[in-house]
N, C-alpha and C. Protein backbone atom coordinates (compact mmCIF):
# COMPACT_ATOMS: atom_id res chain seq x y z
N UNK A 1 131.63 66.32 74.85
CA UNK A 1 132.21 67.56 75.34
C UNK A 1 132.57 67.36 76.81
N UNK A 2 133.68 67.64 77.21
CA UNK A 2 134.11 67.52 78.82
C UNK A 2 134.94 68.93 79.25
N UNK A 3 133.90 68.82 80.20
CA UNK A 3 133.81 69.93 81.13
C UNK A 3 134.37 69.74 82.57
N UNK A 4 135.29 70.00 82.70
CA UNK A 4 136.45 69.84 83.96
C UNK A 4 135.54 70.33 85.07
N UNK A 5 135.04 71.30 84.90
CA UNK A 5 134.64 72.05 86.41
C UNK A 5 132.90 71.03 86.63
N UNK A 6 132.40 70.71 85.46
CA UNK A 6 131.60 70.15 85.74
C UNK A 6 131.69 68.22 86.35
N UNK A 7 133.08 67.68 85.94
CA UNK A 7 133.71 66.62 86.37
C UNK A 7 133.55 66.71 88.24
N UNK A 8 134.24 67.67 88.36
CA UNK A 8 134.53 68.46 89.86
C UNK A 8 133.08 68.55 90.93
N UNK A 9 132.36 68.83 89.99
CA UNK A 9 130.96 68.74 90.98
C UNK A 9 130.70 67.56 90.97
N UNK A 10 130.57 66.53 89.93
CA UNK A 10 130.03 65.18 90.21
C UNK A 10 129.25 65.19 88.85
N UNK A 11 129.22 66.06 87.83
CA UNK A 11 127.96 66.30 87.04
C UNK A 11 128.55 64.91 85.57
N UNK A 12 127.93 63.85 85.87
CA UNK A 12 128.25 62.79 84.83
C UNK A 12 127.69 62.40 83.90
N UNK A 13 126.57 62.63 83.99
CA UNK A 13 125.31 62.04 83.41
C UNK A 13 124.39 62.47 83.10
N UNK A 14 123.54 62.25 82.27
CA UNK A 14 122.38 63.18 81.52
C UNK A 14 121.26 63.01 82.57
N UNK A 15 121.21 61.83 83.56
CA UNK A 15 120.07 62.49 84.10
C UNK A 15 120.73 63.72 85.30
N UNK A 16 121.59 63.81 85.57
CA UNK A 16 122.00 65.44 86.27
C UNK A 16 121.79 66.68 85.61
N UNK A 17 121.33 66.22 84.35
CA UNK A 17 121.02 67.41 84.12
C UNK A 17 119.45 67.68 83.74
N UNK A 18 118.52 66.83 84.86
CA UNK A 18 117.60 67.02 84.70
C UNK A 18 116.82 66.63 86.11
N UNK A 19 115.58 67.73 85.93
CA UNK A 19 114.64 67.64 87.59
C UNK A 19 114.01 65.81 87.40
N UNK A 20 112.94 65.85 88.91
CA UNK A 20 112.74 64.30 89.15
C UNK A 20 111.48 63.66 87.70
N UNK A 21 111.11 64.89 87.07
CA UNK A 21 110.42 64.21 86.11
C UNK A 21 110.89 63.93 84.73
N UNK A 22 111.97 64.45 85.02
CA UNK A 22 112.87 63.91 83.45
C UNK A 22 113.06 64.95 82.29
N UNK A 23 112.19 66.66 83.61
CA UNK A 23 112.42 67.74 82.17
C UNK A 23 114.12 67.96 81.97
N UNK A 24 114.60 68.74 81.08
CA UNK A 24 115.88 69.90 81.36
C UNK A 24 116.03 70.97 82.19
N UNK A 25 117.22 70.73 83.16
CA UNK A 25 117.10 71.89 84.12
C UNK A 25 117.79 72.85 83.14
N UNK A 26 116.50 74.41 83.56
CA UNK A 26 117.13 75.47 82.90
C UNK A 26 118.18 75.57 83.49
N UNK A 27 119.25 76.52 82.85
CA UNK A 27 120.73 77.08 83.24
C UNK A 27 120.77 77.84 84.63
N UNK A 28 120.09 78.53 84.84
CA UNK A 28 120.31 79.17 86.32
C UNK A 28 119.61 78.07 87.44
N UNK A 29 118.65 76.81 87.19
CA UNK A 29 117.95 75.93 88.34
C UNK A 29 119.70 74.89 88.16
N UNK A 30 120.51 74.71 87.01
CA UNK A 30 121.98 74.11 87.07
C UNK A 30 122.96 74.65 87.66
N UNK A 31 123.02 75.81 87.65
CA UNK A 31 123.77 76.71 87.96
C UNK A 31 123.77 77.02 89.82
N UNK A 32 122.51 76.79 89.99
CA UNK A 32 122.76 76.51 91.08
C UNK A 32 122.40 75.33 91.93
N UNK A 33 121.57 74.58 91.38
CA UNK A 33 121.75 73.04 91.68
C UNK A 33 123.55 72.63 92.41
N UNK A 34 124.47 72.87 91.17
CA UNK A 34 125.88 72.08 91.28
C UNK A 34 126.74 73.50 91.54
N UNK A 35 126.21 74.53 91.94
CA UNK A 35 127.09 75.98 92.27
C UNK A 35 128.23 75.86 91.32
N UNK A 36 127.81 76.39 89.88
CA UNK A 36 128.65 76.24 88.94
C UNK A 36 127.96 77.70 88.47
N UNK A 37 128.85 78.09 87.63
CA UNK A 37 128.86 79.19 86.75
C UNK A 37 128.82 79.07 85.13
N UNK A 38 128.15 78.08 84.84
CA UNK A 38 127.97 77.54 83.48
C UNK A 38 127.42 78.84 82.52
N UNK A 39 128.39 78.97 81.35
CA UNK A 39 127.82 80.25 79.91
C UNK A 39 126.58 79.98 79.76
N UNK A 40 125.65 80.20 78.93
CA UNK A 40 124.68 79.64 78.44
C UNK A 40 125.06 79.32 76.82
N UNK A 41 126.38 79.65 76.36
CA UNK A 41 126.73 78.70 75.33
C UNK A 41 127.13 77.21 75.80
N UNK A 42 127.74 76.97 76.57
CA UNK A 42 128.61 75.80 76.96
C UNK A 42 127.54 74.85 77.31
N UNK A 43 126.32 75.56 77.50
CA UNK A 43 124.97 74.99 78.50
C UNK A 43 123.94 74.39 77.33
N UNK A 44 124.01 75.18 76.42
CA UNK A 44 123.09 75.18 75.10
C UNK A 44 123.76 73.81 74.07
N UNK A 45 125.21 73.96 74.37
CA UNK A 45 125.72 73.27 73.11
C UNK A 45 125.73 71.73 73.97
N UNK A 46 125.86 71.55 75.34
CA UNK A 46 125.78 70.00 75.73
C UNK A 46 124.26 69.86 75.92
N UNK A 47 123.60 70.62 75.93
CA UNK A 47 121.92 69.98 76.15
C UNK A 47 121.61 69.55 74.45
N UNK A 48 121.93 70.58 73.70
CA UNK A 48 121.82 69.87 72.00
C UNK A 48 122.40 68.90 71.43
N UNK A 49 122.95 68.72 72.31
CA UNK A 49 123.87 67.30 71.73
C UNK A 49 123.68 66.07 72.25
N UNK A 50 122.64 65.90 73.23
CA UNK A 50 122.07 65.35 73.58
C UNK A 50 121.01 64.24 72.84
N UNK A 51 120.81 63.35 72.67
CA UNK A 51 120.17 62.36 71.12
C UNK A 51 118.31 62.72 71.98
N UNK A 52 117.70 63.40 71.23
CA UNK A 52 116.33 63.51 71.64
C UNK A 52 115.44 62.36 72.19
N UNK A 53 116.23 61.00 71.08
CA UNK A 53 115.60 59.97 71.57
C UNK A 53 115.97 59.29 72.92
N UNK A 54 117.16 59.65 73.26
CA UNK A 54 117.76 59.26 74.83
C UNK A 54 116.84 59.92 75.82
N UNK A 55 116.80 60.96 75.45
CA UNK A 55 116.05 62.01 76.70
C UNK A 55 114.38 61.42 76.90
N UNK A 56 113.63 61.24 76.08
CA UNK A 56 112.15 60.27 75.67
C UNK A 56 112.37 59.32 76.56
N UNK A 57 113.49 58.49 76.53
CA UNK A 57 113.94 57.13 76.88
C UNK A 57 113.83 57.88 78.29
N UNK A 58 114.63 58.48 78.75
CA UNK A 58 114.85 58.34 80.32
C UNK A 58 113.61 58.74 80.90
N UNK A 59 112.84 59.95 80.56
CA UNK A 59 111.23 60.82 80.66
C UNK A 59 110.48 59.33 80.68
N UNK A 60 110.33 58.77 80.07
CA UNK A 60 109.49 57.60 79.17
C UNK A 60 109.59 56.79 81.38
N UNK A 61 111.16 56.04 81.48
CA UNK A 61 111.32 55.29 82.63
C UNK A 61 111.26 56.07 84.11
N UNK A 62 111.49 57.21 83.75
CA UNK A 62 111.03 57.90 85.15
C UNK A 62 109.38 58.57 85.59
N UNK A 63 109.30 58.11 84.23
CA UNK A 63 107.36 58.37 84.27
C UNK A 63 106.69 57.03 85.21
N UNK A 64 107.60 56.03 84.47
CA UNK A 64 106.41 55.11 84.83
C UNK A 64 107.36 54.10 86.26
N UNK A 65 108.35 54.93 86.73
CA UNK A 65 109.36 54.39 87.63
C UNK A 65 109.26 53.05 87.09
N UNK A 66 110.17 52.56 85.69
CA UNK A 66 110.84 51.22 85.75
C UNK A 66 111.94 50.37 86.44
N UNK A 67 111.88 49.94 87.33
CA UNK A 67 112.78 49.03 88.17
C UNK A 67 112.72 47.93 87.88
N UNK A 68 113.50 47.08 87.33
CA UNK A 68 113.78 45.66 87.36
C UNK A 68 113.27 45.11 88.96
N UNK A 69 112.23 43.60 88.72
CA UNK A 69 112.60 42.96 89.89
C UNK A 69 112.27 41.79 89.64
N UNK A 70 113.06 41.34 90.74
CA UNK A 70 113.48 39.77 90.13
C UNK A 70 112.13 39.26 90.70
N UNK A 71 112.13 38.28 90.14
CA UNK A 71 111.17 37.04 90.09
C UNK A 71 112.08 36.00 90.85
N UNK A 72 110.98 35.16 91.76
CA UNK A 72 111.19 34.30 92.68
C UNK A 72 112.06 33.15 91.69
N UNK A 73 113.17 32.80 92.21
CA UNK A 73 113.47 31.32 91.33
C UNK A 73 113.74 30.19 92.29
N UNK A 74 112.75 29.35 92.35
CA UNK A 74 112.44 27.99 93.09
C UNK A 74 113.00 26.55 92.00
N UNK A 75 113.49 25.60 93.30
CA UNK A 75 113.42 24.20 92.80
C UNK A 75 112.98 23.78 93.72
N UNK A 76 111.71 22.89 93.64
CA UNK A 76 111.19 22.41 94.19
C UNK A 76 110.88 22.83 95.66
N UNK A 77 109.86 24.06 95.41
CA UNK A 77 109.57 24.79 96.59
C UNK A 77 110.82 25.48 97.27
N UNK A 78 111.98 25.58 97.05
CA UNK A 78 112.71 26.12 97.56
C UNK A 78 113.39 27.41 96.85
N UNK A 79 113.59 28.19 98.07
CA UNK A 79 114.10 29.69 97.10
C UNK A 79 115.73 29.68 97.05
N UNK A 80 115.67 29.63 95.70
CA UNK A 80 117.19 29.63 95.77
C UNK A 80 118.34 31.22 95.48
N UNK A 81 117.78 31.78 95.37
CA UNK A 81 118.01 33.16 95.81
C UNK A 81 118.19 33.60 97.64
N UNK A 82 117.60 32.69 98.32
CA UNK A 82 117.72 32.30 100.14
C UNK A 82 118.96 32.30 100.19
N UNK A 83 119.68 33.03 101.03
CA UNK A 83 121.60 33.23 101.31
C UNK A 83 121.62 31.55 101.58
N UNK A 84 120.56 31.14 102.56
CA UNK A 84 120.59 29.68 103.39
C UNK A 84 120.59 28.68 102.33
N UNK A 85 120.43 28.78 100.87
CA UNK A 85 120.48 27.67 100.01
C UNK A 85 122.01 27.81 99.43
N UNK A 86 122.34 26.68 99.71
CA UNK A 86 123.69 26.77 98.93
C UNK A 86 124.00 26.05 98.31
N UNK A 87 124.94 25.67 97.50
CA UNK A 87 124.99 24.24 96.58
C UNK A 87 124.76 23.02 96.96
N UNK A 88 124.08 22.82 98.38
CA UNK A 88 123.77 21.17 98.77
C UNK A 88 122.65 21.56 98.51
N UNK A 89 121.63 22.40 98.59
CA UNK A 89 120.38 22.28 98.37
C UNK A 89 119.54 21.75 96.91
N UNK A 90 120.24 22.29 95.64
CA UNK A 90 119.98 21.95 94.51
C UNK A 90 120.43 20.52 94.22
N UNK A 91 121.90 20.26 94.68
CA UNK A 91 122.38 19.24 94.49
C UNK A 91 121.42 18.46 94.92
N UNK A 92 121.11 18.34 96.17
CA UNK A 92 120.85 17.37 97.46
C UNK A 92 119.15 17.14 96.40
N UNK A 93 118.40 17.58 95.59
CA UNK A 93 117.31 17.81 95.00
C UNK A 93 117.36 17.25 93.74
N UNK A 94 118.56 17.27 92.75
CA UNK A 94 118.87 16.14 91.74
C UNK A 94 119.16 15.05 92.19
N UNK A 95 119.84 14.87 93.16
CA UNK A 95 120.23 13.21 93.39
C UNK A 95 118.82 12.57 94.03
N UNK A 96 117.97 13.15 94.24
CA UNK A 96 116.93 12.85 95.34
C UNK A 96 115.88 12.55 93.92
N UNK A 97 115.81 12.79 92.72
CA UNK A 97 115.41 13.25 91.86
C UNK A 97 115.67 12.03 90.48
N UNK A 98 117.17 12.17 90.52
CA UNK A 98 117.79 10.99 89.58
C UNK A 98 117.53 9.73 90.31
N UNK A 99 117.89 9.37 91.89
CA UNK A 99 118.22 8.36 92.34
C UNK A 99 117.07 8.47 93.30
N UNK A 100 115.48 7.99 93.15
CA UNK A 100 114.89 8.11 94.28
C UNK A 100 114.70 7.05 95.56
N UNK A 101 115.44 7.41 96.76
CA UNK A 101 115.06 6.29 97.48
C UNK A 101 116.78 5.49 98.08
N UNK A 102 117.62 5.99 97.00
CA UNK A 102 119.21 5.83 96.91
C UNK A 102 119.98 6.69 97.83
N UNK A 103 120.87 5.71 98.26
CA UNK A 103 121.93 6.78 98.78
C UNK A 103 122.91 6.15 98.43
N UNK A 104 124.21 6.90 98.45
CA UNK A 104 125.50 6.55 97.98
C UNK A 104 125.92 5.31 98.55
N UNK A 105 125.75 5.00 99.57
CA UNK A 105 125.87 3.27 99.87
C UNK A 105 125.03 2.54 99.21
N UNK A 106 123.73 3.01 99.19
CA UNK A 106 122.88 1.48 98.28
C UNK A 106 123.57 1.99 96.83
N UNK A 107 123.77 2.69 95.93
CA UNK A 107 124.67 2.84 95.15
C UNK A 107 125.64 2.23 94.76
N UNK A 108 126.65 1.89 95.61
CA UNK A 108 128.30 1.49 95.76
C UNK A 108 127.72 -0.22 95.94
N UNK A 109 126.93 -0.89 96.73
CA UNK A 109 126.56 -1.86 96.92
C UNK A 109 125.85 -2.65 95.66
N UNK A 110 124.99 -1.52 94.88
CA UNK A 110 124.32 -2.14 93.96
C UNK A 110 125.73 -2.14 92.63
N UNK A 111 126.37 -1.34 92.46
CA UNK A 111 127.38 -1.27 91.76
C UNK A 111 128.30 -2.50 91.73
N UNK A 112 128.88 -2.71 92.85
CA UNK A 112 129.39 -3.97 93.53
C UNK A 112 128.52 -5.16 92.76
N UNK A 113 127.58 -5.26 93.12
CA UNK A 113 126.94 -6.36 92.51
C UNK A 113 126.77 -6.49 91.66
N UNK A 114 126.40 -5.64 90.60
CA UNK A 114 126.43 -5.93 88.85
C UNK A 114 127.76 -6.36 88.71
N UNK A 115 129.32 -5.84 89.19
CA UNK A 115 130.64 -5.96 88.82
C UNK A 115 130.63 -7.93 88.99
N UNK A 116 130.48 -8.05 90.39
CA UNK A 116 130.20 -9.32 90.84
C UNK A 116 129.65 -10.62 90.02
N UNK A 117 128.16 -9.66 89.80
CA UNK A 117 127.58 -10.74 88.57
C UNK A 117 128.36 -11.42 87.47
N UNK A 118 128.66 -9.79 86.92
CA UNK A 118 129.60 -9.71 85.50
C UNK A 118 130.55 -10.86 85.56
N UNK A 119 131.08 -10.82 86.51
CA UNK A 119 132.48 -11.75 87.06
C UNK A 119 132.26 -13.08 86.97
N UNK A 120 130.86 -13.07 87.67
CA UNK A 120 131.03 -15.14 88.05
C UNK A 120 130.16 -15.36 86.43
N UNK A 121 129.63 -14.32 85.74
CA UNK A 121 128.97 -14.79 84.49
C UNK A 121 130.37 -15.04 83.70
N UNK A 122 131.39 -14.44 83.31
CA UNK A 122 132.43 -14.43 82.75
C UNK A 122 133.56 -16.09 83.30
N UNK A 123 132.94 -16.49 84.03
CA UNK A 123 134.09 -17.68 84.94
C UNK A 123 133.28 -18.69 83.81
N UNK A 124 134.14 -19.19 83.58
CA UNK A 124 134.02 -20.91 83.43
C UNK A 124 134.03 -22.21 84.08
N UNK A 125 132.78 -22.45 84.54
CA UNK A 125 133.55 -23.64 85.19
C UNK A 125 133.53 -24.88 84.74
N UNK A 126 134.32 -26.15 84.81
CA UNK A 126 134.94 -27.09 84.55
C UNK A 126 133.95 -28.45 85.08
């Protein structure tokens, strides 16, 4: 059901139409909550239409204030949720990880040398 004048106040959502513990605001605590002039048909027929089990649901999370919160997520002691970690940090933690003790020169050097090997194993000599 949409209600223009109630669009106009801001009224969107089922918890607006209810106090901080999750009851139903009666029609005159709405009425003047959002300074509206709501029937008490128009008032009756969107609170009933309402799924009983939604309303439980929201009562249920404002009882026990459910908030999501995140959990720390670390690699290797480091928080990577930290603005200051940025993709060298994880990176910089696998290669340190795959290759311990390596850096991209002893890398390229040791590379070099297997090619090398390969080479003079492949020669024939005469």
């Amino acid at each position: 059901m949409f209600l223009e004048s109630w669009m106009e106040k801001q009224v969107r959502s089922i918890i607006h139409l209810m106090v901080e513990n999750g009851n139903i605001l009666k029609l005159e605590e709405f009425n003047e909550k959002y300074n509206l002039n709501c029937s008490f048909k128009n008032y009756t027929k969107v609170i009933q239409n309402i799924p009983t089990a939604l309303i439980q649901l929201i009562q249920n999370n404002l009882e026990n204030n459910l908030t999501p919160k995140w959990q720390k997520i670390t690699l290797h002691h480091v928080d990577l949720l930290d603005r200051k970690c940025n993709n060298k940090c994880p990176r910089q933690h696998f290669v340190n990880n795959i290759y311990p003790g390596q850096t991209k020169s002893t890398l390229k050097i040791q590379e070099y040398v297997k090619k090398m090997k390969y080479l003079l194993s492949e020669w024939v000599f005469f």
